[in-house]
PDB file of N, CA and C in Angstrom:
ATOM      1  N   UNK A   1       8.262   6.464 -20.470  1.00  0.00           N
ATOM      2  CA  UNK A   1       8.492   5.411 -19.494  1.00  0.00           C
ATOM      3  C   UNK A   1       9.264   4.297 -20.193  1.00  0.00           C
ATOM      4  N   UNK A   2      10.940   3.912 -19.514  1.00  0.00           N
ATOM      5  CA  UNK A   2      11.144   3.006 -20.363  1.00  0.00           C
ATOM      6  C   UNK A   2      10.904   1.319 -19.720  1.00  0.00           C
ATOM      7  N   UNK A   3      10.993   0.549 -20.162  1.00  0.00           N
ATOM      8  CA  UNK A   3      10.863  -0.819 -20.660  1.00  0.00           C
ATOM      9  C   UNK A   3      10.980  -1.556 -18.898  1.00  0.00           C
ATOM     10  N   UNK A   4      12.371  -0.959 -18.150  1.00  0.00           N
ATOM     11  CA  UNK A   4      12.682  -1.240 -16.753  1.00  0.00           C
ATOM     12  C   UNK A   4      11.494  -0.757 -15.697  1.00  0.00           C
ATOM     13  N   UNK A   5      10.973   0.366 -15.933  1.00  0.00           N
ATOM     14  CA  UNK A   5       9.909   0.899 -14.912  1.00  0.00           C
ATOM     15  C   UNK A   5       8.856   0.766 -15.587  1.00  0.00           C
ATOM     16  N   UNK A   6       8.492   0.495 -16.352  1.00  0.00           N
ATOM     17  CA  UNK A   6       7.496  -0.354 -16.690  1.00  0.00           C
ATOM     18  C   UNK A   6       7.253  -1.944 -16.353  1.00  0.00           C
ATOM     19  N   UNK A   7       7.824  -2.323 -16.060  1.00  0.00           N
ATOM     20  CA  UNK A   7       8.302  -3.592 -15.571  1.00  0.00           C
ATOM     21  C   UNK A   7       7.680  -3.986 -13.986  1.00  0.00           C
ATOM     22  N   UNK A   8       9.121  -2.752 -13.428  1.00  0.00           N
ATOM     23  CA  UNK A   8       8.768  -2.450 -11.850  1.00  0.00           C
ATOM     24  C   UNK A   8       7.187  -2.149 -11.401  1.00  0.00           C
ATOM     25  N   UNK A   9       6.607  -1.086 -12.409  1.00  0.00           N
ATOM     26  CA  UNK A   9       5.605  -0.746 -12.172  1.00  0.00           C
ATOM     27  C   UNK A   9       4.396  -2.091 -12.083  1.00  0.00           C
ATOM     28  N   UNK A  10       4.539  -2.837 -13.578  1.00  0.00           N
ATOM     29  CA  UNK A  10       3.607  -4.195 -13.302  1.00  0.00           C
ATOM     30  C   UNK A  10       3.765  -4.859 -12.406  1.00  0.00           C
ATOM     31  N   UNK A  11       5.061  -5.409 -11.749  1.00  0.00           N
ATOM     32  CA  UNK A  11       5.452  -5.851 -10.255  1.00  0.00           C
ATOM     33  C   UNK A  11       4.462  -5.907  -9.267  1.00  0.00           C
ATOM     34  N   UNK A  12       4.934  -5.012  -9.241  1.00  0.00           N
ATOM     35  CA  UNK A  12       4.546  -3.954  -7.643  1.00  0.00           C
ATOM     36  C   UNK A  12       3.023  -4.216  -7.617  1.00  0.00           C
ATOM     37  N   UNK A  13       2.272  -4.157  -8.963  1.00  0.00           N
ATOM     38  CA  UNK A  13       0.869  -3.729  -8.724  1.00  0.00           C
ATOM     39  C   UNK A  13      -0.017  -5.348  -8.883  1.00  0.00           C
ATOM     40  N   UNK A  14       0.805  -6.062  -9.634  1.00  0.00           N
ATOM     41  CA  UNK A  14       0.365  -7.258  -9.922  1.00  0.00           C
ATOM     42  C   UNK A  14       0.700  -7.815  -8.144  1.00  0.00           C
ATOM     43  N   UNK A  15       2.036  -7.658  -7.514  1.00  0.00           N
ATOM     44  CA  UNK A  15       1.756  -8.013  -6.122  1.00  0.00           C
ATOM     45  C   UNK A  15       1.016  -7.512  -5.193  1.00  0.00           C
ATOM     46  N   UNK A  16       0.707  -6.525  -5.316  1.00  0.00           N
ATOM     47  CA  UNK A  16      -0.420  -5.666  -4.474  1.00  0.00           C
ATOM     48  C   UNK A  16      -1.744  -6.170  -4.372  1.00  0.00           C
ATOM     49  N   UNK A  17      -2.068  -6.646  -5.975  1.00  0.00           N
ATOM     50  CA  UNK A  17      -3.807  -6.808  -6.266  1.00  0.00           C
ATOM     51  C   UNK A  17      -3.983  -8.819  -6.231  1.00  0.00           C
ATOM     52  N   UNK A  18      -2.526  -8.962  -5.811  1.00  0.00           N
ATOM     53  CA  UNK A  18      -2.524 -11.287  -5.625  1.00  0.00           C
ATOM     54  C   UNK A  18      -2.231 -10.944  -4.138  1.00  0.00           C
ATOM     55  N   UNK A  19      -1.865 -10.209  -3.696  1.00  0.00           N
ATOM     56  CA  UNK A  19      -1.117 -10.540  -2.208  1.00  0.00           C
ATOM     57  C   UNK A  19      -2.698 -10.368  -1.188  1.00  0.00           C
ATOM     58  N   UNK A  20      -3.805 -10.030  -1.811  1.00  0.00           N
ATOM     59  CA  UNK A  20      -5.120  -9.427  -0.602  1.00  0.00           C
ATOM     60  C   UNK A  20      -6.583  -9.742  -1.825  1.00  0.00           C
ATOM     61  N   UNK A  21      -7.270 -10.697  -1.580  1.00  0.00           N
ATOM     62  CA  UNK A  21      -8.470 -10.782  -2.174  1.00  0.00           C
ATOM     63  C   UNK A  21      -9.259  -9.233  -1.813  1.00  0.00           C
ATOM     64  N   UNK A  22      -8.853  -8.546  -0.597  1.00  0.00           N
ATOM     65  CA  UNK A  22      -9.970  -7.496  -0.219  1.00  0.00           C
ATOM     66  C   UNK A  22      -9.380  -5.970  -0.386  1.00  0.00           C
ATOM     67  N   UNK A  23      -8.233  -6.086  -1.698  1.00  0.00           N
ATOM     68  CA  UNK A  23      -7.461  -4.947  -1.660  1.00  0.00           C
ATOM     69  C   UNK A  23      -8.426  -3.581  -1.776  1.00  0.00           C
ATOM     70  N   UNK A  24      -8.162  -2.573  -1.154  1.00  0.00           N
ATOM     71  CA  UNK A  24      -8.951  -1.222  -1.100  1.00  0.00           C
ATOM     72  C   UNK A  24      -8.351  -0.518  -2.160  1.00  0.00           C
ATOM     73  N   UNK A  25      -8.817   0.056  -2.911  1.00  0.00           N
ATOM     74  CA  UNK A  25      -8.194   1.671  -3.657  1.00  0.00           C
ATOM     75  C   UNK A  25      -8.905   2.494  -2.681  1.00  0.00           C
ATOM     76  N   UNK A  26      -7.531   3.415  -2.747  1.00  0.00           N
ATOM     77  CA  UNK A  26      -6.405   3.666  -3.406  1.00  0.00           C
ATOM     78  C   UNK A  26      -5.199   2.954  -2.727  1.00  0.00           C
ATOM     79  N   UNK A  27      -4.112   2.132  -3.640  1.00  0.00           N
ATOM     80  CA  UNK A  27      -3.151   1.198  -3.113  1.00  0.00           C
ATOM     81  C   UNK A  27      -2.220   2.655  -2.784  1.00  0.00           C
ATOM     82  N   UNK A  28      -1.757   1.842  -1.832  1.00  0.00           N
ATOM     83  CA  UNK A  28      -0.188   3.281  -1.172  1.00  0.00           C
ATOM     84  C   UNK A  28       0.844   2.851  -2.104  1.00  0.00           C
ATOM     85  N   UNK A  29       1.539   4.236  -2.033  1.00  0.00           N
ATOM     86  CA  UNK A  29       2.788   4.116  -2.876  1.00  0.00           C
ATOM     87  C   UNK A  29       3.718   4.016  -1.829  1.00  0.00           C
ATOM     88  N   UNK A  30       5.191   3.514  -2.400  1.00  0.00           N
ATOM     89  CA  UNK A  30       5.955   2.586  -1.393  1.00  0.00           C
ATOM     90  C   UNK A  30       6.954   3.799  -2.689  1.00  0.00           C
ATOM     91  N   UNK A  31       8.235   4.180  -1.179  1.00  0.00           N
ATOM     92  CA  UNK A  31       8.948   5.226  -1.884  1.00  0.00           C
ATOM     93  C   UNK A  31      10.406   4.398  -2.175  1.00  0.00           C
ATOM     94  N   UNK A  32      10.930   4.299  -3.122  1.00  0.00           N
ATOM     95  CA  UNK A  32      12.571   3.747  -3.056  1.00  0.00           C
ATOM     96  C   UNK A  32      13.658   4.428  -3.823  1.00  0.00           C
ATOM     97  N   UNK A  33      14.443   4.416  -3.670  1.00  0.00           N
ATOM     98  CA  UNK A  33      15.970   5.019  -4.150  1.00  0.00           C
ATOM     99  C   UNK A  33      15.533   5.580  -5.523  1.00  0.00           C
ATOM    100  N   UNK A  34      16.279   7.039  -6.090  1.00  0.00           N
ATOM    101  CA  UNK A  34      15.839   7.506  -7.115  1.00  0.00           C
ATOM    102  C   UNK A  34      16.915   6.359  -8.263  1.00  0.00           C
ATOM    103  N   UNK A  35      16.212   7.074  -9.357  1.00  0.00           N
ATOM    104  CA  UNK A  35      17.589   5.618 -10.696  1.00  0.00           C
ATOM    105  C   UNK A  35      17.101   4.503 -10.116  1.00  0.00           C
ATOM    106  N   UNK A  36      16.048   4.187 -10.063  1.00  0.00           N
ATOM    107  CA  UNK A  36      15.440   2.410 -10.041  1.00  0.00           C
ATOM    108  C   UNK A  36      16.192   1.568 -11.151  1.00  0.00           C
ATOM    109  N   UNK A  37      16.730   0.662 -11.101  1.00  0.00           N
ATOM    110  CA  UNK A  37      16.766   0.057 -12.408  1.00  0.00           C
ATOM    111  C   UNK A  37      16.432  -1.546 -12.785  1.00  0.00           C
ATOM    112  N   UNK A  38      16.439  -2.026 -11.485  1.00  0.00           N
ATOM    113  CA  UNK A  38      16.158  -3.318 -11.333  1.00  0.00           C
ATOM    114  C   UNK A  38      15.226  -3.329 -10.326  1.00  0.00           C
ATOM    115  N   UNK A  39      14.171  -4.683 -10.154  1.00  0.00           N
ATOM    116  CA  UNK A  39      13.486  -4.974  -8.947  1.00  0.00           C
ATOM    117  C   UNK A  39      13.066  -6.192  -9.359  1.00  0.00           C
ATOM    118  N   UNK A  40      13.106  -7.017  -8.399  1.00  0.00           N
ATOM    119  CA  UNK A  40      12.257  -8.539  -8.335  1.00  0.00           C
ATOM    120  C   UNK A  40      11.504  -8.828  -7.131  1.00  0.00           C
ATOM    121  N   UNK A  41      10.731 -10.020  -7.282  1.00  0.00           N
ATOM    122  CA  UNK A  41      10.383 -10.183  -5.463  1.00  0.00           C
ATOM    123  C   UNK A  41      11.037 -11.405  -5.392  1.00  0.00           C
ATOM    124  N   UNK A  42      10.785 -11.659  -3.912  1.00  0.00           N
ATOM    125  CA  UNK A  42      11.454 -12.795  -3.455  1.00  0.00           C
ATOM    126  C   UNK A  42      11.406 -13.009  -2.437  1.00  0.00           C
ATOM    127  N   UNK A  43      11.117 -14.264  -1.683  1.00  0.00           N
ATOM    128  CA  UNK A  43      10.529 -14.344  -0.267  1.00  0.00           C
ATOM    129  C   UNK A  43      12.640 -14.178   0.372  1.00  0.00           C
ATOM    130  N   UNK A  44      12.494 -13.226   1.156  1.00  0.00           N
ATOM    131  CA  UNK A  44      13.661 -12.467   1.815  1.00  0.00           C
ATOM    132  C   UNK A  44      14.301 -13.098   2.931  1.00  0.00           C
ATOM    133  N   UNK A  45      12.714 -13.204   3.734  1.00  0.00           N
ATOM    134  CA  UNK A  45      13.209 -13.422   5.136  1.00  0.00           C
ATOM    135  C   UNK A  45      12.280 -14.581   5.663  1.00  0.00           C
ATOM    136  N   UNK A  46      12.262 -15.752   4.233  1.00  0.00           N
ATOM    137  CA  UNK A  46      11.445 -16.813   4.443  1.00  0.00           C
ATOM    138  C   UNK A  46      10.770 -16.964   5.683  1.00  0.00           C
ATOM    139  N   UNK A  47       9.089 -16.038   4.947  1.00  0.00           N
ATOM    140  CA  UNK A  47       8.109 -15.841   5.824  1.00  0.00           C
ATOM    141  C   UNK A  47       6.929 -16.521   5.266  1.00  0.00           C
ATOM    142  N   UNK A  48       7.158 -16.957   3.856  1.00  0.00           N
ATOM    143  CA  UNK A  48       6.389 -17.274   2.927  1.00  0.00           C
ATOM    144  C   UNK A  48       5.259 -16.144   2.337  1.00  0.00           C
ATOM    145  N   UNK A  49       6.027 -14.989   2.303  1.00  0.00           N
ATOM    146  CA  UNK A  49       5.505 -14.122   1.757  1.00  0.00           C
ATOM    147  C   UNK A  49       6.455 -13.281   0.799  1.00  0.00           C
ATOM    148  N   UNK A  50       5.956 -12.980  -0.638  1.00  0.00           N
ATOM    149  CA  UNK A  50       7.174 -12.299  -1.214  1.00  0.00           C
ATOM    150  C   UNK A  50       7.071 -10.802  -1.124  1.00  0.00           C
ATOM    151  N   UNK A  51       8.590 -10.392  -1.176  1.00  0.00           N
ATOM    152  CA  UNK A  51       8.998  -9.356  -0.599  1.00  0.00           C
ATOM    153  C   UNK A  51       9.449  -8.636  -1.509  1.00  0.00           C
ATOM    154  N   UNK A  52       9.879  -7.079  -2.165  1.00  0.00           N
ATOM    155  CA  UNK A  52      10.624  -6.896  -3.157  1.00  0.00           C
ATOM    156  C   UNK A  52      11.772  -6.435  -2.876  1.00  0.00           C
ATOM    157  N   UNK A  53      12.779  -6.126  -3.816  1.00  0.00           N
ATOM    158  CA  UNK A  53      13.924  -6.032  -4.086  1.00  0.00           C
ATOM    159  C   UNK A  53      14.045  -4.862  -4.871  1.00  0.00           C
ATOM    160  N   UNK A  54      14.739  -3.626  -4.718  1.00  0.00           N
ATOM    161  CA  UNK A  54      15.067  -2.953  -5.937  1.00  0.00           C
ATOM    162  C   UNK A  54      16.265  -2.436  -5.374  1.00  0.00           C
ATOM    163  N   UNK A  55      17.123  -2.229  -7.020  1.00  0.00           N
ATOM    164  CA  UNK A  55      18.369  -1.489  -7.137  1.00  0.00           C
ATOM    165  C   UNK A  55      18.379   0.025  -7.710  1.00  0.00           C
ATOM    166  N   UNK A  56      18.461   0.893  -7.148  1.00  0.00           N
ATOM    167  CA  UNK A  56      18.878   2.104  -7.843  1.00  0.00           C
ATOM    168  C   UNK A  56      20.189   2.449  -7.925  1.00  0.00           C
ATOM    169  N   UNK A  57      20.819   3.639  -8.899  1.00  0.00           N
ATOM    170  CA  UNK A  57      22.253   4.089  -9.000  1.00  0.00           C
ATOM    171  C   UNK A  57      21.971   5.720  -9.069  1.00  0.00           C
ATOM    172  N   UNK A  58      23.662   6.051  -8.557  1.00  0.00           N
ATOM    173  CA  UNK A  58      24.661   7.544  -9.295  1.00  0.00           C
ATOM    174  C   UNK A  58      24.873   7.285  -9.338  1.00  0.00           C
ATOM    175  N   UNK A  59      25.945   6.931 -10.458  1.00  0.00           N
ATOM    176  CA  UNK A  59      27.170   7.076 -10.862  1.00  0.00           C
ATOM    177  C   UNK A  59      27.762   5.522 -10.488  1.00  0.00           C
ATOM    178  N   UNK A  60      28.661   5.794  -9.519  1.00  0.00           N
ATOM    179  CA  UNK A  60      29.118   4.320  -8.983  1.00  0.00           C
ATOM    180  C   UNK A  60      28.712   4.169  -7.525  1.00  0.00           C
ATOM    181  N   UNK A  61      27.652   4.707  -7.336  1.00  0.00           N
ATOM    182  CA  UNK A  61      27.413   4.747  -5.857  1.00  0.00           C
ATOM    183  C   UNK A  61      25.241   3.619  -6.057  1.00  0.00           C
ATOM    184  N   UNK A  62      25.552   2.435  -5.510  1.00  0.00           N
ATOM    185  CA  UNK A  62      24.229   1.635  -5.643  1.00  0.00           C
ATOM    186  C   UNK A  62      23.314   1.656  -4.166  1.00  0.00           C
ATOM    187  N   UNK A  63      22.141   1.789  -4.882  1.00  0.00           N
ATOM    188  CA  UNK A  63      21.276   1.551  -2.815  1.00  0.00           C
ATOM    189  C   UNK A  63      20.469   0.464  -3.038  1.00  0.00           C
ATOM    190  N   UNK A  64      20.595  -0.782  -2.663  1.00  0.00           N
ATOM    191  CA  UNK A  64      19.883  -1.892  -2.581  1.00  0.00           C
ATOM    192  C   UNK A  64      18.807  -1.734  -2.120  1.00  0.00           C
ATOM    193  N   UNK A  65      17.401  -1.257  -2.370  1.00  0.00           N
ATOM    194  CA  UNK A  65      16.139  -1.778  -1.503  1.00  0.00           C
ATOM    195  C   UNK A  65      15.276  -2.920  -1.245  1.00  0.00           C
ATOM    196  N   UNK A  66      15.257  -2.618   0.105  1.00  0.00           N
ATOM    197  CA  UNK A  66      14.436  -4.619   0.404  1.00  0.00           C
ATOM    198  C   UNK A  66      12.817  -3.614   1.215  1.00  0.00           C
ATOM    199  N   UNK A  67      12.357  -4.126   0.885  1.00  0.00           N
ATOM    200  CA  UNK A  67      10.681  -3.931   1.175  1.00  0.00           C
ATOM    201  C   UNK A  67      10.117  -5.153   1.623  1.00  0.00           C
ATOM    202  N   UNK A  68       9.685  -5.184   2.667  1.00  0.00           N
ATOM    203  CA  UNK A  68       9.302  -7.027   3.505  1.00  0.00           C
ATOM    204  C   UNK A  68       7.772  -6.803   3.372  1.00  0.00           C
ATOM    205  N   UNK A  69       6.872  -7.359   2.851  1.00  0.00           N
ATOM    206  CA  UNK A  69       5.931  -7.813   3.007  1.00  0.00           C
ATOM    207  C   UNK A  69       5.364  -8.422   4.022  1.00  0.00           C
ATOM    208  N   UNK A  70       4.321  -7.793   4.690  1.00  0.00           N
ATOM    209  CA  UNK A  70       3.859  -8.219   6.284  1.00  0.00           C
ATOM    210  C   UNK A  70       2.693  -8.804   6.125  1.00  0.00           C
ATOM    211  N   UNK A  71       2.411  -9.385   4.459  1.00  0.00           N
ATOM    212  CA  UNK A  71       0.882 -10.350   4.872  1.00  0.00           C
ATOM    213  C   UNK A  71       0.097  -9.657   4.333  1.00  0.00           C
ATOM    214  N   UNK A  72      -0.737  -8.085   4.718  1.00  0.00           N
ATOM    215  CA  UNK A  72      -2.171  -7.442   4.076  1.00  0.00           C
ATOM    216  C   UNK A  72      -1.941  -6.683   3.031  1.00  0.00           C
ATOM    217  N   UNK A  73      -0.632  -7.143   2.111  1.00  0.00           N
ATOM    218  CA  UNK A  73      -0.782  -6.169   0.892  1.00  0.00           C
ATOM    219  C   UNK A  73       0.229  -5.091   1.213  1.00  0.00           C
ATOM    220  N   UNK A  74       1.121  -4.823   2.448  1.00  0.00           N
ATOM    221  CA  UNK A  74       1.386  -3.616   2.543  1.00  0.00           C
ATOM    222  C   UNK A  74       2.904  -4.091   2.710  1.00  0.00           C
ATOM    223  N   UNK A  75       3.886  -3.191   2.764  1.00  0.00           N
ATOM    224  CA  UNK A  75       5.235  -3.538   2.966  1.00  0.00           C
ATOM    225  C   UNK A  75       5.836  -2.387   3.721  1.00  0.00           C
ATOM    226  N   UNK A  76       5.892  -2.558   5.303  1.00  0.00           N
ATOM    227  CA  UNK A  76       5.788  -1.226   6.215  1.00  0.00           C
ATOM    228  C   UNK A  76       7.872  -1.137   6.224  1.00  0.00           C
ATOM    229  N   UNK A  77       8.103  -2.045   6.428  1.00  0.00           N
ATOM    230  CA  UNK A  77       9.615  -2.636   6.549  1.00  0.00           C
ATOM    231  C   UNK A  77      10.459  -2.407   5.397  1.00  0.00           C
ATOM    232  N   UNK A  78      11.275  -1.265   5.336  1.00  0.00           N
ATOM    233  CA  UNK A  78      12.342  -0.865   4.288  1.00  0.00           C
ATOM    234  C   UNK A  78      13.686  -0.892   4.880  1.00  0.00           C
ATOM    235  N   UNK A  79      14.075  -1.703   4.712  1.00  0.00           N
ATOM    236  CA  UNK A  79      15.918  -1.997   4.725  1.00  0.00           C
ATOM    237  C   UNK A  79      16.824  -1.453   3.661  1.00  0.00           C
ATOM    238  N   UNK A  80      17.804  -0.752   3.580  1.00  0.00           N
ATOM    239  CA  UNK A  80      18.461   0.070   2.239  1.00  0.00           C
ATOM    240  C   UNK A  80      19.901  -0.361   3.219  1.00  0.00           C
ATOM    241  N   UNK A  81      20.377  -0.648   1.600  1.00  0.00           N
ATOM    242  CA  UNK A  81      21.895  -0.657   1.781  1.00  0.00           C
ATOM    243  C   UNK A  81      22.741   0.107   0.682  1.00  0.00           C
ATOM    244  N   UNK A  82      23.704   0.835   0.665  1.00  0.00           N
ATOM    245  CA  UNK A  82      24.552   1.317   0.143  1.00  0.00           C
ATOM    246  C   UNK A  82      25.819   0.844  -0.235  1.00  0.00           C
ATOM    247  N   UNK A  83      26.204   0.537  -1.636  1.00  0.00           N
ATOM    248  CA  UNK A  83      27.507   0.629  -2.142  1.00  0.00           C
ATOM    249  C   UNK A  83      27.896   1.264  -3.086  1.00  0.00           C
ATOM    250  N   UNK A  84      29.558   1.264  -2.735  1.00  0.00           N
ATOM    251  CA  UNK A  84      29.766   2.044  -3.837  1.00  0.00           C
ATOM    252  C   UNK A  84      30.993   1.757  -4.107  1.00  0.00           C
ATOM    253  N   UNK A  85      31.733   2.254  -5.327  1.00  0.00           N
ATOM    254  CA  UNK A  85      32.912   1.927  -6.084  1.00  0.00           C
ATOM    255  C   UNK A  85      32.518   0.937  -7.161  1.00  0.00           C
ATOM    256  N   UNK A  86      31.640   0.287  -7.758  1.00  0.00           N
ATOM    257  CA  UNK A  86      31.683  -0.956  -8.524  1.00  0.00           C
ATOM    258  C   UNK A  86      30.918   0.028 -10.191  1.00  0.00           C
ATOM    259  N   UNK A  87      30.920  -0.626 -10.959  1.00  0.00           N
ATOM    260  CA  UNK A  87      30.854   0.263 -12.200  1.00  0.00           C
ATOM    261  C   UNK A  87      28.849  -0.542 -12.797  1.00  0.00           C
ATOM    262  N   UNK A  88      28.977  -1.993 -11.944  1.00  0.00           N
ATOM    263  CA  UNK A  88      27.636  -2.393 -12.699  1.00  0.00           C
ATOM    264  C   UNK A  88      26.845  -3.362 -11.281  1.00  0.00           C
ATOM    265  N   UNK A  89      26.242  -3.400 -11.146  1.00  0.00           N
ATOM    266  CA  UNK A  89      25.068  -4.245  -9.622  1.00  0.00           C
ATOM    267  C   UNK A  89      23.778  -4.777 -10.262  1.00  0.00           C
ATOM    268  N   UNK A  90      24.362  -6.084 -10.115  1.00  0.00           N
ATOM    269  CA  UNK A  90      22.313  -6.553 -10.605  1.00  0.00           C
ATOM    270  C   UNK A  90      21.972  -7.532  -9.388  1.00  0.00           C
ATOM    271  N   UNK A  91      20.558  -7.509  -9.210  1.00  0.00           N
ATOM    272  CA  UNK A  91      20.123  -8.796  -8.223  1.00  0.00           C
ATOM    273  C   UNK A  91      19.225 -10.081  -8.942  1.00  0.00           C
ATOM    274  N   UNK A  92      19.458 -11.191  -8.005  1.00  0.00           N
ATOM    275  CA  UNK A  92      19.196 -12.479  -8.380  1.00  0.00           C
ATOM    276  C   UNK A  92      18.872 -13.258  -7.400  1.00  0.00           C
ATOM    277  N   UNK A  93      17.899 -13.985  -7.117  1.00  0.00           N
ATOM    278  CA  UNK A  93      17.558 -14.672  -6.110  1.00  0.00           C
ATOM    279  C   UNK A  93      17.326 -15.896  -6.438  1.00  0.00           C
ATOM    280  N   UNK A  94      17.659 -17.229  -5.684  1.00  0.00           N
ATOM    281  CA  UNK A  94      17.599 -18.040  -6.163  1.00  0.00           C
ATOM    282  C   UNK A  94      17.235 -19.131  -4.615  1.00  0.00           C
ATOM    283  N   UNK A  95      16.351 -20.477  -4.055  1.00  0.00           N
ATOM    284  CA  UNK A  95      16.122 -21.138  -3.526  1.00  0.00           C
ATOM    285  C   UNK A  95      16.880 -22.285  -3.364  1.00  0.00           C
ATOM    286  N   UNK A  96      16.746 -22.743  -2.250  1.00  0.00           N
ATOM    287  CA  UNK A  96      17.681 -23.876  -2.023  1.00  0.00           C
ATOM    288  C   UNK A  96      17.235 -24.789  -1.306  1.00  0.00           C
TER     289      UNK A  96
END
């Protein structure tokens, strides 16, 4: 496991087990683009809830995933976008 999905992995689970004082095991797995390489959260669709973000790749072809957070821990809402032609894609979120 390298250093990036290890990362993703603490994410995900550290938001899972802050986002619900009454979280149940077993937490669901949430499926996204194969070649993960980036992910952050970030409130998306200022709901005041954070949401995540991940980037996967082929080659020169990128799929942006957005995962919306609906409040009980769960993120039912997957938005994917596709590009392609560019050689490098990172994400960054920033408030205003």
């Amino acid at each position: 496991m390298n250093l990036r999905t290890l990362t993703l992995l603490m994410t995900v689970l550290i938001l899972m087990f802050s986002v619900s004082a009454n979280a149940q095991l077993p937490l669901p797995v949430y499926g996204t683009t194969s070649g993960m390489s980036t992910a952050i959260t970030a409130d998306v669709n200022h709901d005041g809830k954070p949401d995540l973000i991940g980037i996967g790749s082929s080659g020169s072809t990128f799929v942006v995933t957005v995962l919306l957070n609906n409040g009980t821990g769960a993120f039912p809402t997957v938005k994917t976008s596709t590009i392609t032609g560019l050689n490098n894609l990172c994400v960054a979120c920033a408030s205003s």
